[in-house]
Protein backbone atom coordinates (compact mmCIF):
# COMPACT_ATOMS: atom_id res chain seq x y z
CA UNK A 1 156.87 68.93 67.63
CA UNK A 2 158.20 65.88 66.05
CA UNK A 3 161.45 64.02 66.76
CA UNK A 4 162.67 60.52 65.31
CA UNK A 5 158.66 59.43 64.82
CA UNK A 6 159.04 58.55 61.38
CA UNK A 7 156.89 55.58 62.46
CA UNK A 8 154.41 57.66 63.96
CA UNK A 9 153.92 61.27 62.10
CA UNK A 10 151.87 59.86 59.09
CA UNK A 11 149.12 59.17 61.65
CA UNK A 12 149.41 62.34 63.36
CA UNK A 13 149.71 64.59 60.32
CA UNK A 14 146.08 62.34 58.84
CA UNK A 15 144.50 63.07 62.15
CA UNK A 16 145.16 66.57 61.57
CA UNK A 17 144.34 67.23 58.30
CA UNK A 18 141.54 65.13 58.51
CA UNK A 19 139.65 67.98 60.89
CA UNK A 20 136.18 68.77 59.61
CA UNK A 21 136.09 72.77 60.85
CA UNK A 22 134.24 75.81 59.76
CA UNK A 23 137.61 78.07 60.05
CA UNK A 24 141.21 77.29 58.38
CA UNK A 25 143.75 75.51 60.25
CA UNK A 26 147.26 75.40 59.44
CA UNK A 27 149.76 72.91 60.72
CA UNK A 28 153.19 74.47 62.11
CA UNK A 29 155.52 71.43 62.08
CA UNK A 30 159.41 72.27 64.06
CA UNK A 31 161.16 68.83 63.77
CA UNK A 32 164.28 68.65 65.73
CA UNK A 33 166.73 67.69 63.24
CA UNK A 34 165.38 64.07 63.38
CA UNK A 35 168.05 61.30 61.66
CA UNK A 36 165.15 58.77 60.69
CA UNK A 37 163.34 59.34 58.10
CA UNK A 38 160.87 61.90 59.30
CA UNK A 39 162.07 64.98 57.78
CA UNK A 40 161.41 63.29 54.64
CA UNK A 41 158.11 62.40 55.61
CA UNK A 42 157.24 65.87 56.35
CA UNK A 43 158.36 67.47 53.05
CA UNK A 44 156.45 65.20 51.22
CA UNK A 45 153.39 66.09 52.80
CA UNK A 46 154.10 69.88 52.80
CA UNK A 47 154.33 69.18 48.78
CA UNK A 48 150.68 67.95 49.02
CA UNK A 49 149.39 69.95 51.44
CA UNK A 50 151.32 73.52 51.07
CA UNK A 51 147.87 75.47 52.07
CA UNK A 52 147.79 73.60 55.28
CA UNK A 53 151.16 72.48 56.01
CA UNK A 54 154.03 74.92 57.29
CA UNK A 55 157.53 73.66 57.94
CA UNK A 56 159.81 75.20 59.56
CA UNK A 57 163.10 75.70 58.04
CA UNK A 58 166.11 74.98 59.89
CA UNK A 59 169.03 74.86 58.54
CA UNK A 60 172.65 74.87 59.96
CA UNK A 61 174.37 76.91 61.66
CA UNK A 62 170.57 79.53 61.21
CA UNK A 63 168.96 81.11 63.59
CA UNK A 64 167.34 78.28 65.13
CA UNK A 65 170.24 76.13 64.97
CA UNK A 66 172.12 78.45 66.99
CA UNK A 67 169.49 78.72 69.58
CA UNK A 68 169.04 74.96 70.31
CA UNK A 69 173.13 74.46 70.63
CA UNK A 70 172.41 76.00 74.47
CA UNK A 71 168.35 75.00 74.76
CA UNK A 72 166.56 71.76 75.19
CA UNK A 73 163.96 70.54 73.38
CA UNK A 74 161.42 73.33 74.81
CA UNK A 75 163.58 75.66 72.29
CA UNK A 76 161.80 73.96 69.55
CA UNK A 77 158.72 74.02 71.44
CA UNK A 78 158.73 77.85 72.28
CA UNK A 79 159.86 78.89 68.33
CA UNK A 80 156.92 76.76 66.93
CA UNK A 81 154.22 78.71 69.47
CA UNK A 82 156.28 81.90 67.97
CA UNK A 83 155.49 80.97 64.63
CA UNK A 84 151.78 80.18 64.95
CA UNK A 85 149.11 82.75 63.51
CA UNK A 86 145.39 81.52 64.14
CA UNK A 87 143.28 82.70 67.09
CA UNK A 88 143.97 79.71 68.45
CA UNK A 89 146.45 77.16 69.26
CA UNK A 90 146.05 73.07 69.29
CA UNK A 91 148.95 70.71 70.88
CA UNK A 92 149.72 67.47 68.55
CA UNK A 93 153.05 66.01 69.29
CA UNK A 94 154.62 63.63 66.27
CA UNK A 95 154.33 60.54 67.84
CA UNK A 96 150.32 61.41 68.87
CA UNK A 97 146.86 61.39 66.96
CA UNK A 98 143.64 63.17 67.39
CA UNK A 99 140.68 60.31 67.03
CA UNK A 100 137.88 62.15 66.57
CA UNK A 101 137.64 64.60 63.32
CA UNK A 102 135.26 67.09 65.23
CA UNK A 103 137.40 67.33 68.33
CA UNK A 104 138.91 70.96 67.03
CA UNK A 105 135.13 72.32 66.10
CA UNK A 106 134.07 71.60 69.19
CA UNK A 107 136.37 73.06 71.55
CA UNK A 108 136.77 76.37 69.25
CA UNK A 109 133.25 76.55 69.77
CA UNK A 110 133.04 76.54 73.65
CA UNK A 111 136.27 78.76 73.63
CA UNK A 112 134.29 81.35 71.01
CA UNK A 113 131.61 81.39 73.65
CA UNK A 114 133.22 81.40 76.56
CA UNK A 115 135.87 84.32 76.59
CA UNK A 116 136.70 83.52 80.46
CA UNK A 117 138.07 80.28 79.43
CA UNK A 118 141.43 80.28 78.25
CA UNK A 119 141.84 76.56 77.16
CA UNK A 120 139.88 73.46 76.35
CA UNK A 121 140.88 69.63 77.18
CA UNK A 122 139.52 66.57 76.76
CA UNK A 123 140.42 62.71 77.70
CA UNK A 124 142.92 61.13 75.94
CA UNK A 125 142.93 57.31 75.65
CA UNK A 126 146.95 56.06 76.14
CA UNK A 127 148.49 53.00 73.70
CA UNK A 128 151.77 51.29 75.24
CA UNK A 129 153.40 50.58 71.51
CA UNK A 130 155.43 47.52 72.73
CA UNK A 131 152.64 45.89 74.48
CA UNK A 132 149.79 46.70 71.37
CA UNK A 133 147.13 47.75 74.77
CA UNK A 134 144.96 50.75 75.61
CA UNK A 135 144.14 52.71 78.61
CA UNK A 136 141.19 54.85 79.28
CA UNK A 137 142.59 56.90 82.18
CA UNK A 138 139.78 59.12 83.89
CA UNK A 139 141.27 62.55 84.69
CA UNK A 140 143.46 62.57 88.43
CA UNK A 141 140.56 63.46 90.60
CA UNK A 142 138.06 61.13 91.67
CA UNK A 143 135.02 63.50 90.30
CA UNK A 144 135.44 64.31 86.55
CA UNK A 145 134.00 67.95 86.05
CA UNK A 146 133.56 70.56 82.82
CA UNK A 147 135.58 73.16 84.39
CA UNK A 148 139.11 73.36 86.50
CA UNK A 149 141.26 76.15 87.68
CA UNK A 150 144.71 76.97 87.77
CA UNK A 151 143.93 75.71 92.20
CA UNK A 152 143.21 72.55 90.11
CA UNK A 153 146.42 72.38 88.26
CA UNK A 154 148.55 72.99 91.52
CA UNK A 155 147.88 70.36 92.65
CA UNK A 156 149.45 68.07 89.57
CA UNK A 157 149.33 68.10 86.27
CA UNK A 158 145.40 66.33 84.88
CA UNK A 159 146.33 67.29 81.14
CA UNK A 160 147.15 65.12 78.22
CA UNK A 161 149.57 67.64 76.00
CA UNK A 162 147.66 66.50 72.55
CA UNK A 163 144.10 67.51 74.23
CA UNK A 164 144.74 71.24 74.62
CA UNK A 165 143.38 73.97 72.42
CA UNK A 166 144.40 77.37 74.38
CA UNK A 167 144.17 81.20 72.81
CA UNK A 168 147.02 82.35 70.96
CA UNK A 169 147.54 85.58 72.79
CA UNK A 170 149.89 84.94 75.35
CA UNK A 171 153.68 84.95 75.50
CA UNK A 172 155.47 82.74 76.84
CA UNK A 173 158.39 83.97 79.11
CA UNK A 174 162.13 83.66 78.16
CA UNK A 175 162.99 81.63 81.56
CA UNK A 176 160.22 78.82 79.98
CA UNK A 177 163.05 76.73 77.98
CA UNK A 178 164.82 76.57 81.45
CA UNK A 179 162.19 74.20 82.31
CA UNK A 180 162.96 70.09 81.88
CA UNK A 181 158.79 69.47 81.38
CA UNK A 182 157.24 72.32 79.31
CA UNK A 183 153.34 70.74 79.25
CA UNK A 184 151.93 71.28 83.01
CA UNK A 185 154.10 74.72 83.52
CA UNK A 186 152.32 76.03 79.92
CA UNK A 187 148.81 75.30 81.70
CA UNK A 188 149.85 77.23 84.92
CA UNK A 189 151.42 79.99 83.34
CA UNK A 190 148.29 80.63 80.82
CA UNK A 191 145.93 80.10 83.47
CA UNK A 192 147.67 82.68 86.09
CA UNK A 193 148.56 85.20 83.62
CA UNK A 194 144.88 85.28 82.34
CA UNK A 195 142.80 84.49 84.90
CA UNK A 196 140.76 82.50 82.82
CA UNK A 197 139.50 78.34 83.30
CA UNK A 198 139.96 75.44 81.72
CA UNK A 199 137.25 73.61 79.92
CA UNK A 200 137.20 69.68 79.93
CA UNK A 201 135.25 67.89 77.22
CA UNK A 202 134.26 64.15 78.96
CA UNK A 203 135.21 62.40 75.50
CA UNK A 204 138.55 60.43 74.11
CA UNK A 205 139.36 62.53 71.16
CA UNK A 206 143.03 61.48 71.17
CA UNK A 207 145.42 58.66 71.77
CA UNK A 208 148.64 59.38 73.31
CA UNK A 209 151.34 57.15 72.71
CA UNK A 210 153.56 55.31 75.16
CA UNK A 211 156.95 54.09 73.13
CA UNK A 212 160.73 53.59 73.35
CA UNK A 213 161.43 56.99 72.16
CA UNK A 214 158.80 59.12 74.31
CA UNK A 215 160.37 62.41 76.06
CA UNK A 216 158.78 62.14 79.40
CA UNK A 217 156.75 58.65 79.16
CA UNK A 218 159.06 55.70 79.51
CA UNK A 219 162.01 57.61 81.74
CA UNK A 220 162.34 55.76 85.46
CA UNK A 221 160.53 57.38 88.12
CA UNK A 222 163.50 58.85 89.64
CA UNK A 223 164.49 60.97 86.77
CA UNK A 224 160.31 62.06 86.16
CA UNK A 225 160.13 62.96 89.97
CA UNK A 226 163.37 64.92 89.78
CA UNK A 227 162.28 66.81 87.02
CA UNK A 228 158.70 67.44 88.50
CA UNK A 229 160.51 68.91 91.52
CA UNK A 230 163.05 71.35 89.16
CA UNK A 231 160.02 72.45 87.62
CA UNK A 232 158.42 73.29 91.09
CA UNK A 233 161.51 75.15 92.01
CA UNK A 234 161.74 77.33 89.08
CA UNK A 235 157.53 78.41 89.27
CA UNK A 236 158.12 79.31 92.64
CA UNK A 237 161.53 81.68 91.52
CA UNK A 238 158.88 83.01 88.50
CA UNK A 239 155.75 83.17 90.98
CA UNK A 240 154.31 86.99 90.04
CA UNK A 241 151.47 85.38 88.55
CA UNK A 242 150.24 83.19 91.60
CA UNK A 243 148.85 84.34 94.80
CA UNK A 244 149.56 83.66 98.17
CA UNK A 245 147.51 80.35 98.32
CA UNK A 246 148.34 79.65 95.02
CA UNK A 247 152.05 79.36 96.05
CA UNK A 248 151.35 77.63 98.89
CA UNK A 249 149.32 74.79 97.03
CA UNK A 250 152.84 74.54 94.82
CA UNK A 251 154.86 74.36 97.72
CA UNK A 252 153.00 71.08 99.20
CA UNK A 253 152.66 69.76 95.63
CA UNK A 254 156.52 70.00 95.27
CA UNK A 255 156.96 68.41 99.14
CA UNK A 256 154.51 65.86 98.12
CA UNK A 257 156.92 65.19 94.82
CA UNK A 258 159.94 65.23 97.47
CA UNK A 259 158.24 62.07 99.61
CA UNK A 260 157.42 60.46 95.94
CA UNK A 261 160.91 60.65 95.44
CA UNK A 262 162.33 59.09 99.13
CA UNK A 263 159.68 56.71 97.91
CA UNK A 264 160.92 55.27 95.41
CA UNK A 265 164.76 55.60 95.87
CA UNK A 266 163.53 54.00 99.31
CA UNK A 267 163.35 50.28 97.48
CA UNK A 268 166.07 51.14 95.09
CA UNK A 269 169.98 49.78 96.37
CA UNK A 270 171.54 53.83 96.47
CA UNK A 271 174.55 55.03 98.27
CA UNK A 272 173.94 56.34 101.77
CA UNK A 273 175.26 59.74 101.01
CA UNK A 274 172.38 60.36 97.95
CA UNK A 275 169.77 59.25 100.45
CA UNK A 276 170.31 61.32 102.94
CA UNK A 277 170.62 63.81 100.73
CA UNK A 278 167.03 63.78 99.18
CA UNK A 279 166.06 63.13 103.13
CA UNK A 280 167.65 66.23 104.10
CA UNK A 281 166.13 68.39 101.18
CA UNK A 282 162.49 66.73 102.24
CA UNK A 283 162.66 67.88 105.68
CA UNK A 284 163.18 71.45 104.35
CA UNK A 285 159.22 71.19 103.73
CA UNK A 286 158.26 69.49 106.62
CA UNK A 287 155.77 71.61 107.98
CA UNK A 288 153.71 70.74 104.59
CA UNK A 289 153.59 66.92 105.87
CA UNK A 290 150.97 65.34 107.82
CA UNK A 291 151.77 63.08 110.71
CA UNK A 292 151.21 59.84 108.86
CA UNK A 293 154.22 61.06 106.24
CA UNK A 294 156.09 62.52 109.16
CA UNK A 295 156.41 59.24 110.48
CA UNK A 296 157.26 57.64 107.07
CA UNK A 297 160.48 60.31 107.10
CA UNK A 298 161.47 59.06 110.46
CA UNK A 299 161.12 54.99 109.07
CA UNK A 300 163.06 56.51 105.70
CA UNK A 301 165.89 58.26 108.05
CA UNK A 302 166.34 54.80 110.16
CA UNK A 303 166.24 52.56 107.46
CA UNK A 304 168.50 54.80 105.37
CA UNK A 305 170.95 54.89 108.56
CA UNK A 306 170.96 51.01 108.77
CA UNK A 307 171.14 50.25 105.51
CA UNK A 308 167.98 48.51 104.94
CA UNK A 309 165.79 49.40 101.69
């Protein structure tokens, strides 16, 4: 997927194509009618690289043009998953770079021997552009393992979009481009609809890049939890492929995201009427709360009545 990175998709397209693998890859590029320079960018190095390289075309007022006029940017997302033929499919956002040239060998191998997997991940080392520093994030739980579940992934997302190699024979449903965050739902909606694990890889075979023009990355932390909390809303609506428990584990994670958000908009100078709005929807999942954040609502619900942040 690439988007305005004309500073960025050189590096990303080199990581790619500089893969050592035993199998063909092809790159499937949709770029979202960027005004920068990238589009340019691309065609050159479809000229150089037309065995490897496929861009999509796009022009006005086609087909795809027509279907992103009423879809976000998951519309581009979805049509370049539609237009991908290998076994498998590898993530690699514009603005990204895979660091390590045997990171696709190596997780096509575990997959190839492990059919009860259904994707492979890795850790993903994180560069702030403005700031010129790294981060080495372990993943979210406090004991790293090979394997996870979709149980793991219900309880928040782990997975660093340009570490994911998953098997290309899966659709993705039409409500998917409803969705404001298209990464963590993917995972869950493989994982339930197949049954099948995840693999982790405990290397950093990719950077992911923090910057001015990221999707998700540099929004505030009211618009990320809102988001998080539309996606949980719309799994639950679209829950045939998760189980009783399974549901339930979404449920807390999305009351969880609800006291994340009171959180924050808790230090934050916002109109009485908003906050006791988002109170009001939180107490809808109270009986997901433990007494320590039952209490917190009742500070949240004073403070919010007295004005205090």
């Amino acid at each position: 997927m690439t988007f305005n990175h004309a500073k960025f998709v050189t590096q990303a397209l080199d990581s790619a194509l500089a893969q050592q693998t035993s199998f063909p890859i092809e790159v499937v590029i949709g770029d979202d009618y960027s005004n920068d320079g990238t589009h340019a960018t691309l065609e050159t190095y479809q000229k150089r690289f037309p065995d490897k390289i496929r861009l999509l075309k796009r022009p006005l007022n086609g087909a795809y043009w027509q279907k992103r006029q009423h879809g976000n940017h998951l519309t581009n997302f979805v049509d370049i998953v539609e237009n991908c033929h290998g076994k498998y499919i590898a993530l690699l956002d514009g603005d990204d770079m895979w660091t390590d040239t045997n990171k696709l060998q190596q997780q096509v191998d575990f997959l190839d021997k492990n059919p009860d997997y259904v994707m492979s991940c890795h850790y993903v080392r994180y560069l702030n552009e403005e700031q010129g520093t790294f981060k080495f994030p372990d993943m979210s739980f406090s004991q790293a393992y090979d394997t996870y579940t979709l149980d793991d992934l219900l309880k928040g997302n782990f997975i660093t979009t340009c570490s994911v190699v998953f098997r290309n024979n899966y659709q993705i449903p039409n409500w998917f481009t409803q969705l404001s965050v298209g990464d963590w739902p993917l995972y869950i909606i493989l994982c339930g609809l197949s049954k099948g694990k995840i693999h982790c890889l405990n290397q950093y075979l990719a950077t992911y890049r923090i910057h001015t023009g990221g999707v998700f990355s540099l929004q505030t932390k009211i618009s990320q939890v809102k988001r998080l909390i539309d996606v949980c809303g719309i799994l639950l609506k679209q829950n045939n492929f998760l189980d009783y428990n399974q549901q339930r584990l979404l449920r807390k994670l999305e009351a969880e995201y609800h006291l994340q958000l009171l959180s924050t908009i808790h230090t934050k100078t916002i109109d009485r009427k908003t906050r006791l709005k988002w109170f009001f929807e939180t107490v809808k999942r109270i009986k997901y709360f433990s007494s320590t954040e039952f209490r917190y609502l009742l500070v949240y619900f004073l403070d919010t009545l007295t004005n205090r942040k």
